[in-house]
Protein backbone atom coordinates (compact mmCIF):
# COMPACT_ATOMS: atom_id res chain seq x y z
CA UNK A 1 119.24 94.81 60.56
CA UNK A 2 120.40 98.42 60.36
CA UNK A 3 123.77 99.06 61.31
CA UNK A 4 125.05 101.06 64.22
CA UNK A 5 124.54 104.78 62.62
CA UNK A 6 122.39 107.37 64.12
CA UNK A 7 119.02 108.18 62.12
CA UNK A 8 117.93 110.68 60.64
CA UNK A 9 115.62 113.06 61.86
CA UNK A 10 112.89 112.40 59.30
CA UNK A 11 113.11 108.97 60.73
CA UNK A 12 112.66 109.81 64.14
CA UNK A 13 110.13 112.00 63.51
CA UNK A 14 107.99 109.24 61.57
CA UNK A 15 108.32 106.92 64.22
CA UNK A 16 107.77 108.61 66.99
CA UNK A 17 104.46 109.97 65.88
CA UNK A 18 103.12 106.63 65.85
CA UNK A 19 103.15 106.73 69.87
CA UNK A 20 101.20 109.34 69.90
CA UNK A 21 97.98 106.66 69.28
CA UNK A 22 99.46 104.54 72.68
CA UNK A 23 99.52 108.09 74.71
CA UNK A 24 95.84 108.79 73.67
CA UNK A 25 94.75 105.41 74.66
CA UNK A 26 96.84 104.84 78.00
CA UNK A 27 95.35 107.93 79.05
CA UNK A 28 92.31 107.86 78.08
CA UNK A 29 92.24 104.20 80.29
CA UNK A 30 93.96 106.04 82.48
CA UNK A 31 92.13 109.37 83.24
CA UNK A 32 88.69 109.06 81.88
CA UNK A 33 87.33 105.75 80.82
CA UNK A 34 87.22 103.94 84.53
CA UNK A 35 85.79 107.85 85.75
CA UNK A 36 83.44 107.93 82.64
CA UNK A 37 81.39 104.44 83.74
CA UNK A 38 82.19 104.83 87.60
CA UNK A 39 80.94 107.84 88.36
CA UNK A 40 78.92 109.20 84.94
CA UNK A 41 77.19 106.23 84.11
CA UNK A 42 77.11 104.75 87.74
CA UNK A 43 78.70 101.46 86.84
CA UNK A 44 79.71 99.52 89.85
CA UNK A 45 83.21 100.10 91.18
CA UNK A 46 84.30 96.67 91.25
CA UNK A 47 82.24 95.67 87.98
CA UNK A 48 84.44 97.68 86.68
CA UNK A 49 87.91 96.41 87.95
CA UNK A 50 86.07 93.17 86.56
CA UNK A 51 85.89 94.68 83.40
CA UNK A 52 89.75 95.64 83.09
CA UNK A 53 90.42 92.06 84.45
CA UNK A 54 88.60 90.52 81.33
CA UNK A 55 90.74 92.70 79.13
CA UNK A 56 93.86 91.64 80.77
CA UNK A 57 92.90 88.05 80.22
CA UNK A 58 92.49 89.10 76.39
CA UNK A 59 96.15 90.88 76.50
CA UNK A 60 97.46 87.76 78.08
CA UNK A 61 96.74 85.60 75.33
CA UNK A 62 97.12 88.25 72.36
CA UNK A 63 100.35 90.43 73.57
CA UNK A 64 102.59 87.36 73.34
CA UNK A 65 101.38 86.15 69.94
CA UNK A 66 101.18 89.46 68.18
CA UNK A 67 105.00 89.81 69.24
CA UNK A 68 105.99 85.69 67.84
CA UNK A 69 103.47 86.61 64.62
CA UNK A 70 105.27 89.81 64.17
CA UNK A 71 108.62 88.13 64.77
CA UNK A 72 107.67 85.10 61.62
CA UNK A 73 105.92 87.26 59.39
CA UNK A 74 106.50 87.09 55.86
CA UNK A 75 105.31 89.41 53.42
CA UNK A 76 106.33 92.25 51.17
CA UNK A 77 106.11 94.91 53.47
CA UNK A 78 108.39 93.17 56.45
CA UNK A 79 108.06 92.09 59.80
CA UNK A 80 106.29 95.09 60.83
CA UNK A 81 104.56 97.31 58.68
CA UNK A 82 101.46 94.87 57.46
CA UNK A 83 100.45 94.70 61.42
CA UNK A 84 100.97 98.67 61.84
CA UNK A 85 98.54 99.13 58.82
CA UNK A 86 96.13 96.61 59.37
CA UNK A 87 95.67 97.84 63.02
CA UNK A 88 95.00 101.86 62.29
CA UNK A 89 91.04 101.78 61.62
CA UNK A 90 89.93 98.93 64.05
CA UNK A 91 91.60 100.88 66.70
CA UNK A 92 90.03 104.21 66.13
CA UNK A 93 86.70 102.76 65.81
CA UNK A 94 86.73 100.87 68.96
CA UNK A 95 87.84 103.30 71.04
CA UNK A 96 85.14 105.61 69.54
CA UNK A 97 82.47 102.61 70.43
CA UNK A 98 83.87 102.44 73.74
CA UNK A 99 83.17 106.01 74.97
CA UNK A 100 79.40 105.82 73.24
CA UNK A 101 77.58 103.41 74.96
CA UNK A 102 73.79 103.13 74.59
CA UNK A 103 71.62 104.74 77.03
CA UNK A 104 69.74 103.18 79.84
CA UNK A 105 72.31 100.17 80.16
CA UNK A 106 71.51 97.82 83.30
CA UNK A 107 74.93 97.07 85.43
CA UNK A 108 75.24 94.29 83.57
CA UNK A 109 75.00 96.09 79.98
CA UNK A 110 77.37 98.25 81.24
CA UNK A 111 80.09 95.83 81.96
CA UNK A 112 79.25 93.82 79.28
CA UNK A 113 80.06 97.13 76.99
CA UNK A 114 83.40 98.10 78.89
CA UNK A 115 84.71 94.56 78.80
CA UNK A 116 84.27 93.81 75.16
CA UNK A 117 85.20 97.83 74.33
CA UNK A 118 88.35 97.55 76.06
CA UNK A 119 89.02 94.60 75.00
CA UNK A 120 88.54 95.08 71.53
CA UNK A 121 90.59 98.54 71.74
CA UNK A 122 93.70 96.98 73.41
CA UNK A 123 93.73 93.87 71.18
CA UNK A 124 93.95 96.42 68.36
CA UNK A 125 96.82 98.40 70.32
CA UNK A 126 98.23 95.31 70.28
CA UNK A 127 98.57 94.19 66.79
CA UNK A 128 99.86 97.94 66.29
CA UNK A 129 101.99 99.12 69.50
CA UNK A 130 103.71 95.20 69.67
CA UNK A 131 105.45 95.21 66.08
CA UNK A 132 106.03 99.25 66.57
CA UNK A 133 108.27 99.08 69.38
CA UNK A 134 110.09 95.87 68.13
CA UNK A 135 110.31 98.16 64.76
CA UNK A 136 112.62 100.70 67.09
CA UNK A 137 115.04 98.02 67.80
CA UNK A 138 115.66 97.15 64.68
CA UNK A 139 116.18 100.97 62.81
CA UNK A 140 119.40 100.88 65.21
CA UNK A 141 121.86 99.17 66.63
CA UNK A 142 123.80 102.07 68.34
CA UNK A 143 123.82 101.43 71.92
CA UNK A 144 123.19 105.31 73.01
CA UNK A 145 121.10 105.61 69.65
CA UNK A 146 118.52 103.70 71.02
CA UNK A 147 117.83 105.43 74.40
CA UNK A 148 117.66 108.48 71.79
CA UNK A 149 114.87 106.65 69.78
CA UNK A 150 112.90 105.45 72.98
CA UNK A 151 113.16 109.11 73.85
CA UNK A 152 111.08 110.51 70.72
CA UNK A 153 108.86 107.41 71.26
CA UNK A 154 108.58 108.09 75.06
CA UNK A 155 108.10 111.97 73.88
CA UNK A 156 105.18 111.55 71.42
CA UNK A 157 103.41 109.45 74.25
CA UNK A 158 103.58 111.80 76.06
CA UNK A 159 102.68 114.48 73.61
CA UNK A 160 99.34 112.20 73.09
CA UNK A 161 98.67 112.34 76.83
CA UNK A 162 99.41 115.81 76.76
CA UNK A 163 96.47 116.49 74.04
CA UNK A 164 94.05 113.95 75.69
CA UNK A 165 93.70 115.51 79.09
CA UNK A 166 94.55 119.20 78.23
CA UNK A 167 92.92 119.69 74.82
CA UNK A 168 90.44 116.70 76.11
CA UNK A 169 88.99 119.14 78.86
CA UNK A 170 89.11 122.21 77.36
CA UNK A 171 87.29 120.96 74.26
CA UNK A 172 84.71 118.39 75.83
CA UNK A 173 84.75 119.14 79.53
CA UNK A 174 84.59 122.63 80.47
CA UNK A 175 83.65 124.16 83.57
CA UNK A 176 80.14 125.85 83.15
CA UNK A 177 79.12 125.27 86.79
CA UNK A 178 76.23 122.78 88.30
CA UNK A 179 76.72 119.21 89.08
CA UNK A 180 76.84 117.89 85.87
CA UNK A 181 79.91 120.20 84.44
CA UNK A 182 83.41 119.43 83.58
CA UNK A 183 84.13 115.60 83.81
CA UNK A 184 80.99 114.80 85.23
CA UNK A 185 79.10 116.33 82.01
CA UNK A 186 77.91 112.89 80.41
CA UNK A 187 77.72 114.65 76.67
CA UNK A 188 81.07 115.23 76.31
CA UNK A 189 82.36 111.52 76.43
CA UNK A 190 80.70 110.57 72.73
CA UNK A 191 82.75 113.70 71.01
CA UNK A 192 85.94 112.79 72.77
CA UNK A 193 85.66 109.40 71.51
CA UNK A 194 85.10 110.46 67.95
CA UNK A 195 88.31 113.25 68.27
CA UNK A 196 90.48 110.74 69.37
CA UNK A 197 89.47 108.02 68.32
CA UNK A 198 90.40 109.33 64.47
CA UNK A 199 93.66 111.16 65.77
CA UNK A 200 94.82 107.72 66.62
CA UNK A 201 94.22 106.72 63.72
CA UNK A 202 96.08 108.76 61.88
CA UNK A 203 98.98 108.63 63.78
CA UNK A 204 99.39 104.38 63.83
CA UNK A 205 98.81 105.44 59.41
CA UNK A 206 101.63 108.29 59.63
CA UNK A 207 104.18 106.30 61.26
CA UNK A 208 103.44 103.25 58.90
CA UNK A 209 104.17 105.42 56.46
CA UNK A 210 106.89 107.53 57.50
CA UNK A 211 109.33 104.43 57.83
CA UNK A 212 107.75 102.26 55.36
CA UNK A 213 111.38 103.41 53.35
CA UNK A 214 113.32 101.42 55.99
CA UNK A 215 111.70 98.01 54.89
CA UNK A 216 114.85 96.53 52.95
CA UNK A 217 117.18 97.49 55.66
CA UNK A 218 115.67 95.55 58.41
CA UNK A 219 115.90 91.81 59.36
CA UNK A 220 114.07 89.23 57.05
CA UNK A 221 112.44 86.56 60.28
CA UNK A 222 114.55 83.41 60.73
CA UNK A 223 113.04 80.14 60.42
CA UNK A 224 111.27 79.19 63.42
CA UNK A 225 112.97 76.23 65.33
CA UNK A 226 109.95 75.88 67.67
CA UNK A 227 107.19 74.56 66.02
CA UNK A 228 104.18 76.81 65.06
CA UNK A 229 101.09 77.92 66.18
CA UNK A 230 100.56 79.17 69.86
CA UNK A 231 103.04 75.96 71.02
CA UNK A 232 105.70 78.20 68.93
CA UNK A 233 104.42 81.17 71.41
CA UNK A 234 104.96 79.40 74.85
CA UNK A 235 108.11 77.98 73.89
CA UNK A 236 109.22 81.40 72.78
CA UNK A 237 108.86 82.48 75.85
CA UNK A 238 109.60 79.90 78.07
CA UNK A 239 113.12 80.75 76.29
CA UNK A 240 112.81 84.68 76.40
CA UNK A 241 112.38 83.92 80.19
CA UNK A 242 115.68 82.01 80.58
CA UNK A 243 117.05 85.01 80.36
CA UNK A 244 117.89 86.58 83.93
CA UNK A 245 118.09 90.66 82.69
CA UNK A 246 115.00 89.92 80.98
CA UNK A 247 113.40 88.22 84.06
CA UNK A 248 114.37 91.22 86.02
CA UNK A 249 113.58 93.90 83.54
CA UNK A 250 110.10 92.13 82.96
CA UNK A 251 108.82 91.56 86.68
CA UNK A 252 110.17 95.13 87.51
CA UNK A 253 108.15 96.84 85.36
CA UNK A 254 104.97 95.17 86.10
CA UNK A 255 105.44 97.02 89.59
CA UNK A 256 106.76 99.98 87.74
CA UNK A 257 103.40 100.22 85.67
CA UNK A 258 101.10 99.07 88.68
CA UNK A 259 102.60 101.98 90.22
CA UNK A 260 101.68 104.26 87.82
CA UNK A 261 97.84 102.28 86.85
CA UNK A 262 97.18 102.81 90.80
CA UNK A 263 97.97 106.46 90.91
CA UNK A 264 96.39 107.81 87.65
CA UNK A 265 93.08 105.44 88.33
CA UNK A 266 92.57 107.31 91.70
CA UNK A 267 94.43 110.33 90.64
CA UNK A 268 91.03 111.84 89.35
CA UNK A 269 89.24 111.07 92.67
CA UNK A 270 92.53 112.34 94.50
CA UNK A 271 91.95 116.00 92.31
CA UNK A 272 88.41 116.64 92.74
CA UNK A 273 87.93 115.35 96.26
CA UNK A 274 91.67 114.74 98.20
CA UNK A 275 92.87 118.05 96.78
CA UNK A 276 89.26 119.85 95.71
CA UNK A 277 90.35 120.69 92.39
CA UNK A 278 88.82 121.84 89.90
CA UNK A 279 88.62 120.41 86.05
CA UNK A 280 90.98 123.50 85.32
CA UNK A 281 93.19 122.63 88.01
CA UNK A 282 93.04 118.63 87.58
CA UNK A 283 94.05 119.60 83.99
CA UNK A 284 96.83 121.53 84.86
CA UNK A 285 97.41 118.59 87.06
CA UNK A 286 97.62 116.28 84.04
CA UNK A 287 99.78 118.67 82.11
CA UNK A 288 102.13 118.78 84.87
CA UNK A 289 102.17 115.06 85.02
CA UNK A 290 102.70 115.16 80.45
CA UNK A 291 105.68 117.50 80.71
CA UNK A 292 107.68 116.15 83.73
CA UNK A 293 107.42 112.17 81.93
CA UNK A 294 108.94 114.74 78.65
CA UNK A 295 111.38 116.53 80.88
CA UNK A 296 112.23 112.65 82.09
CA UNK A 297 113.04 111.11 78.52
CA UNK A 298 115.20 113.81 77.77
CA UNK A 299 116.93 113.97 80.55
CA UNK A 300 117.66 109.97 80.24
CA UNK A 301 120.00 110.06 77.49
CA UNK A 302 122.64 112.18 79.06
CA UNK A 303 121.98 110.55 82.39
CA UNK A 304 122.20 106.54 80.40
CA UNK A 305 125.46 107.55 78.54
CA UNK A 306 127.12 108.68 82.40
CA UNK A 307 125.60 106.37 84.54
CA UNK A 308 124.77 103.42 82.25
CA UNK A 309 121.46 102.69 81.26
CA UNK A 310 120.91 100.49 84.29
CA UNK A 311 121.33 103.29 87.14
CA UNK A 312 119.46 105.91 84.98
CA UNK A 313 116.42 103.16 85.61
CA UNK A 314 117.28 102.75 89.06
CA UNK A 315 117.47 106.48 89.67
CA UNK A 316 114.35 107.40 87.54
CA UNK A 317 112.64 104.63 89.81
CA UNK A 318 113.73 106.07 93.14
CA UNK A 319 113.23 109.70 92.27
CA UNK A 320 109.24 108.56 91.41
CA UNK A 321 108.88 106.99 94.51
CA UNK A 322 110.20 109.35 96.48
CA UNK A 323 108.08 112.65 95.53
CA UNK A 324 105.35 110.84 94.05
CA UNK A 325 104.46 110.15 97.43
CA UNK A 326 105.73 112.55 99.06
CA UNK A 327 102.32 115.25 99.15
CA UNK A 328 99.87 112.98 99.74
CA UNK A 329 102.25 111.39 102.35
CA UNK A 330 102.66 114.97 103.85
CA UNK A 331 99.06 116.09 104.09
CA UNK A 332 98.60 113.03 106.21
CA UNK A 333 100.80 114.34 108.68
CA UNK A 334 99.63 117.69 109.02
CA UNK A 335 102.48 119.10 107.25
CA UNK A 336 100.97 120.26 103.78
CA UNK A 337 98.41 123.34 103.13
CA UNK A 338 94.91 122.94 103.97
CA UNK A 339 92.65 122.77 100.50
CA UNK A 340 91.70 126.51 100.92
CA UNK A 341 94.92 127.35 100.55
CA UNK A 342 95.46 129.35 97.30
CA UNK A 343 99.42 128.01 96.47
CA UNK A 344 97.60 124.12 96.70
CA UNK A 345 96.78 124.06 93.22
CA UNK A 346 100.56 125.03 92.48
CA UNK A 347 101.94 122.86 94.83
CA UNK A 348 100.00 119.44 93.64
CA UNK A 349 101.12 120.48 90.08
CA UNK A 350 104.43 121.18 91.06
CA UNK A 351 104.67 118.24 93.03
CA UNK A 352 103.41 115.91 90.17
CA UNK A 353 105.84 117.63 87.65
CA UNK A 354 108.70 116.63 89.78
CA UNK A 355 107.55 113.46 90.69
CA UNK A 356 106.83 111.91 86.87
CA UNK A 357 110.22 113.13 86.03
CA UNK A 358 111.73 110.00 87.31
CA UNK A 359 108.82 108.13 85.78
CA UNK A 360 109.58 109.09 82.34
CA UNK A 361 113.75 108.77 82.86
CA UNK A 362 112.51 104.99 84.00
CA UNK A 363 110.14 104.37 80.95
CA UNK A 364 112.32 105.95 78.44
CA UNK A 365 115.33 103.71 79.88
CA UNK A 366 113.08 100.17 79.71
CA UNK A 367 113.22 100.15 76.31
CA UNK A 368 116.33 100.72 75.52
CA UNK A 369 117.39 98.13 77.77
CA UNK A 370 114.83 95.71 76.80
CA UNK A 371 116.96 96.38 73.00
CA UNK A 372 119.82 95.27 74.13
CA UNK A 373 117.86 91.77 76.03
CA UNK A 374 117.18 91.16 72.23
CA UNK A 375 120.96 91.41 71.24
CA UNK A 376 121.77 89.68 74.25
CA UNK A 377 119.64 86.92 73.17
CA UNK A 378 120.86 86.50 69.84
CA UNK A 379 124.28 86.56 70.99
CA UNK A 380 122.95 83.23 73.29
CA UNK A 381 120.55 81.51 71.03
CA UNK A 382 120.91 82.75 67.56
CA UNK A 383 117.97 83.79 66.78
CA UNK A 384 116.11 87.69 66.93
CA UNK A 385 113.00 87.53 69.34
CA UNK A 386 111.99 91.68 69.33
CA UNK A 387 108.58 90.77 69.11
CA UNK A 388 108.57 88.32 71.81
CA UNK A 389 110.60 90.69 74.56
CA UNK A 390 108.71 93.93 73.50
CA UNK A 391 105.00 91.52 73.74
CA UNK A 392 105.92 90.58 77.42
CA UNK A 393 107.37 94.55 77.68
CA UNK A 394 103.71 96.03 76.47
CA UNK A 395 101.79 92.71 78.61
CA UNK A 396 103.55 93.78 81.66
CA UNK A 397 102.61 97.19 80.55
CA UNK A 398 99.07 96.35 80.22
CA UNK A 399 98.38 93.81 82.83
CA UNK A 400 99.78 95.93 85.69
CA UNK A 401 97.95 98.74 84.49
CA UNK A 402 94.85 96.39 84.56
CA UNK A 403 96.05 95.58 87.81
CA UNK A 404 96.17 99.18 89.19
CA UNK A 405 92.67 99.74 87.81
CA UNK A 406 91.22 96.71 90.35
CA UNK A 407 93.77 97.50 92.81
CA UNK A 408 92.54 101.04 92.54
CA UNK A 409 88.90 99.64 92.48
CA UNK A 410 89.29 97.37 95.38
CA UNK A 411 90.63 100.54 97.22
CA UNK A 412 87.44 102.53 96.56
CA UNK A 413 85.67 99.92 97.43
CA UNK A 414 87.79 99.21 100.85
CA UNK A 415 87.34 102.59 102.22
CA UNK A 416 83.74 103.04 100.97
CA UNK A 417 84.15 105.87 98.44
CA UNK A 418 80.63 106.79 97.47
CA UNK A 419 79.60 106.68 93.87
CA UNK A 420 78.33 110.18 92.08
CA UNK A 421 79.92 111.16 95.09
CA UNK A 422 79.84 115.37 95.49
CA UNK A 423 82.72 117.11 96.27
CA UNK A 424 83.01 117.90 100.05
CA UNK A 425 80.78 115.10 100.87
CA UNK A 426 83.06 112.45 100.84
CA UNK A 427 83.91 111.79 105.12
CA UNK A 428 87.59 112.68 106.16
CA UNK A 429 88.33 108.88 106.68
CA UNK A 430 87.25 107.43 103.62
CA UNK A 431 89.94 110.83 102.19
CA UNK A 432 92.66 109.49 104.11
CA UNK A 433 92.36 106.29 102.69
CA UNK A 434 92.63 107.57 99.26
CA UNK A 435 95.77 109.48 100.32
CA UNK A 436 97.44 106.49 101.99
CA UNK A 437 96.46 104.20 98.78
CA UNK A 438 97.86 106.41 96.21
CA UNK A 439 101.23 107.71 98.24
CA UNK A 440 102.87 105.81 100.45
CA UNK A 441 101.14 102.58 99.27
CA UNK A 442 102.15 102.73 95.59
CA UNK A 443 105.38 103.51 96.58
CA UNK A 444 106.60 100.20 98.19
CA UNK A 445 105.06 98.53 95.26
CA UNK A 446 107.57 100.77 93.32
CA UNK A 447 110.39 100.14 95.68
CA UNK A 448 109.83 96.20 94.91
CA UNK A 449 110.14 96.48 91.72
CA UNK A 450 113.36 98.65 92.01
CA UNK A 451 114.60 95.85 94.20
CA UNK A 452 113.73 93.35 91.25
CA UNK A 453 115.86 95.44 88.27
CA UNK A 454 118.60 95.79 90.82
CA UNK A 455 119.28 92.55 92.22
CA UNK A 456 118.81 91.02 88.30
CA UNK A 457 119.47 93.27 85.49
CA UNK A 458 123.18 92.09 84.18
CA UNK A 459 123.53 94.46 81.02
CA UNK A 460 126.17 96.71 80.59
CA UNK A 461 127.73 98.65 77.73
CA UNK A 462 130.94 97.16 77.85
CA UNK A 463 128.77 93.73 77.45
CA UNK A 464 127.01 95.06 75.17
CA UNK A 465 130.60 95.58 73.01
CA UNK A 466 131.25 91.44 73.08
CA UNK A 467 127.60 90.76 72.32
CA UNK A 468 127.94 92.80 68.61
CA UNK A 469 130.77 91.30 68.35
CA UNK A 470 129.44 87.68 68.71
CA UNK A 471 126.43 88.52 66.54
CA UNK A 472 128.64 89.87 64.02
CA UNK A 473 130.65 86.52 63.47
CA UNK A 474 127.31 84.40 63.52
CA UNK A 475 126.28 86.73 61.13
């Protein structure tokens, strides 16, 4: 494994750009695939939460062994890199699949074609993101270095996000007026696909690449003491879960990320029809949303090296429950502007800026932590499981996400939210549904999972000091 030195920046560089693939794709799920087939192609709402459910169930089984194959992989190029390779083109095709279906699909054509797309897209992300992240624990062993390297990662996510919804709308959904402009234009979905879909792909081939010179320096995989096949899996992580920061870390960011899959699946029904934005304005909305998770990763290195990396999660956490709920929470009481209100647009942005601040100080901070759960382990059992922690990492990543999308789907369907629905048709109840779901009702699912990382987490630098030293005599 490489030693405790900082990196260089080439090095950084390389490997962050490889995130820029998972910030196309989460947003993409995020932002316009569940709007594309809801309320484009008329897909029903909870056919489509169905959909996400089947890919979850897909994730379940192939997040945890893409992390133990990566782990016991043998072959000339590492651990890592023959998984990052392998997984470049698969991914950018599907995803370019996914956003063409055929026309004049039934309901159950429809589903049919989100299920197995997003399936087939995440199961590539998989085989790529899984062995990517693990990759970042290994260039480094520096406790502070790592927050640093989960900050470019956590930066050229964003970055991807950043291009998907403002370069996404721009290019493919502009505003040219009638009912069928901006996000509700059908045409513009197949060319998206095809952009992104290749810009993906060169990204996962870029990072491959760009660190395929760190190959000798990083960790040869242990023989397995568990068996193989998928027993060697479930006994992997039947161990990995033995450990209590893990347990803590893991079940906290499952509500962390169904936080954030419940607000960004209604956040495009909370711009256009909550707010009455316009694509423009929901844009700016997403941008605002981009820079304040980039304004958050920065800001948690200074804030992990002063208040360890456990309080910078904590506070990230707090701060993104707090004001992400906090305009939603205050236009139900009467205490916001009214939607014809020219600062609105402003404040909404502003107020999503601020908000995913925290978010990206908490995101940024996971990682790093989850790092250290690896050291931790070895210290305990012997034995490096990166893969393993980072699979359940990226499954509870995943599956809460998939969660948000049928929470956010049962929601719709709860308060009756119209499909094709026009803006400024939609009845003033059914709105303050929306605004109670995505406010004050994400945020105690937040505050659980702050509760969770709280209560559990046990990892501290100065622990972190006897558990190199430990690894350092068994090694």
């Amino acid at each position: 494994m490489a030693d405790a030195a900082r990196l260089g920046i080439g090095t950084k560089l390389a490997y962050g750009t490889g995130t820029l693939a998972e910030g196309i794709k989460t947003n993409a799920f995020d932002v316009f695939v569940f709007f594309y087939f809801t309320q484009v192609l008329g897909l029903d709402q909870i056919l489509a939460g169905l959909a996400i459910a089947c890919a979850l169930m897909a994730d379940a089984i192939s997040d945890p062994l893409a992390g133990s194959l990566s782990d016991n992989h043998k072959g000339r190029w590492g651990r890592r890199h023959g998984f990052m390779y392998a997984a470049a083109v698969p991914l950018g095709l599907s995803f370019m699949a996914l956003m063409a279906p055929p026309e004049g699909l039934s309901q159950t054509g429809l589903f049919l074609w989100l299920s197995l797309g997003a399936i087939a897209v995440r199961v590539s992300m998989t085989f790529y993101a899984i062995p990517h992240t693990a990759l970042g624990a290994e260039l480094t062993a520096h406790y502070d270095e790592r927050t640093v390297v989960v900050a470019w990662r956590t930066l050229f996510g964003l970055l991807g996000a950043l291009l998907t919804s403002g370069l996404g709308i721009t290019l493919f959904f502009p505003e040219t007026g009638g009912p069928d402009s901006g996000l509700k234009n059908p045409d513009g979905y197949g060319a998206f696909g095809i952009f992104f879909g290749a810009l993906m792909t060169m990204a996962v081939l870029a990072s491959a690449l760009g660190t395929h010179d760190k190959i000798p320096d990083l960790l040869a995989p242990a023989v397995s003491e568990l068996g193989g096949g998928y027993r060697r899996v479930v006994r992997e992580l039947r161990e990995a879960l033995s450990n209590r920061s893990f347990r803590a870390l893991f079940f906290g960011m499952i509500l962390y990320f169904i936080v954030r899959g419940v607000m960004t699946t209604l956040g495009v029904h909370m711009g256009l029809h909550f707010w009455a934005l316009d694509s423009n304005e929901i844009r700016n909305m997403m941008i605002g949303f981009a820079l304040g998770f980039a304004v958050g990763a920065i800001i948690a290195m200074p804030l992990g090296r002063r208040i360890d990396k456990k309080g910078a999660w904590l506070w990230g956490m707090a701060w993104l429950i707090v004001w992400g709920a906090a305009a939603a929470s205050l236009r139900l009481l009467g205490l916001f502007p009214d939607n014809s209100d020219p600062l609105l647009p402003g404040l909404v942005v502003g107020a999503t800026f601020i908000a995913s601040i925290g978010g990206g100080v908490a995101l940024a901070t996971a990682s790093s932590m989850m790092a250290d759960v690896a050291d931790d382990h070895e210290a305990t059992h012997g034995t490096r499981r990166e893969g393993i922690f980072f699979g359940a990492l990226m499954f509870s990543l995943k599956a809460s996400q998939g969660i948000g999308w049928l929470v956010g789907a049962l929601v719709l369907e709860a308060i009756a939210f119209p499909e094709n629905a026009i803006v400024g048709s939609v009845p003033q109840a059914t709105l303050n549904g929306l605004g109670i779901a995505h406010g004050p009702g994400a945020a105690l699912l937040g505050l659980a999972g702050l509760i969770f990382v709280w209560r559990g987490y046990a990892i501290t630098r100065n622990h972190m000091v006897t558990v190199r030293r430990v690894i350092a005599v068994q090694g």
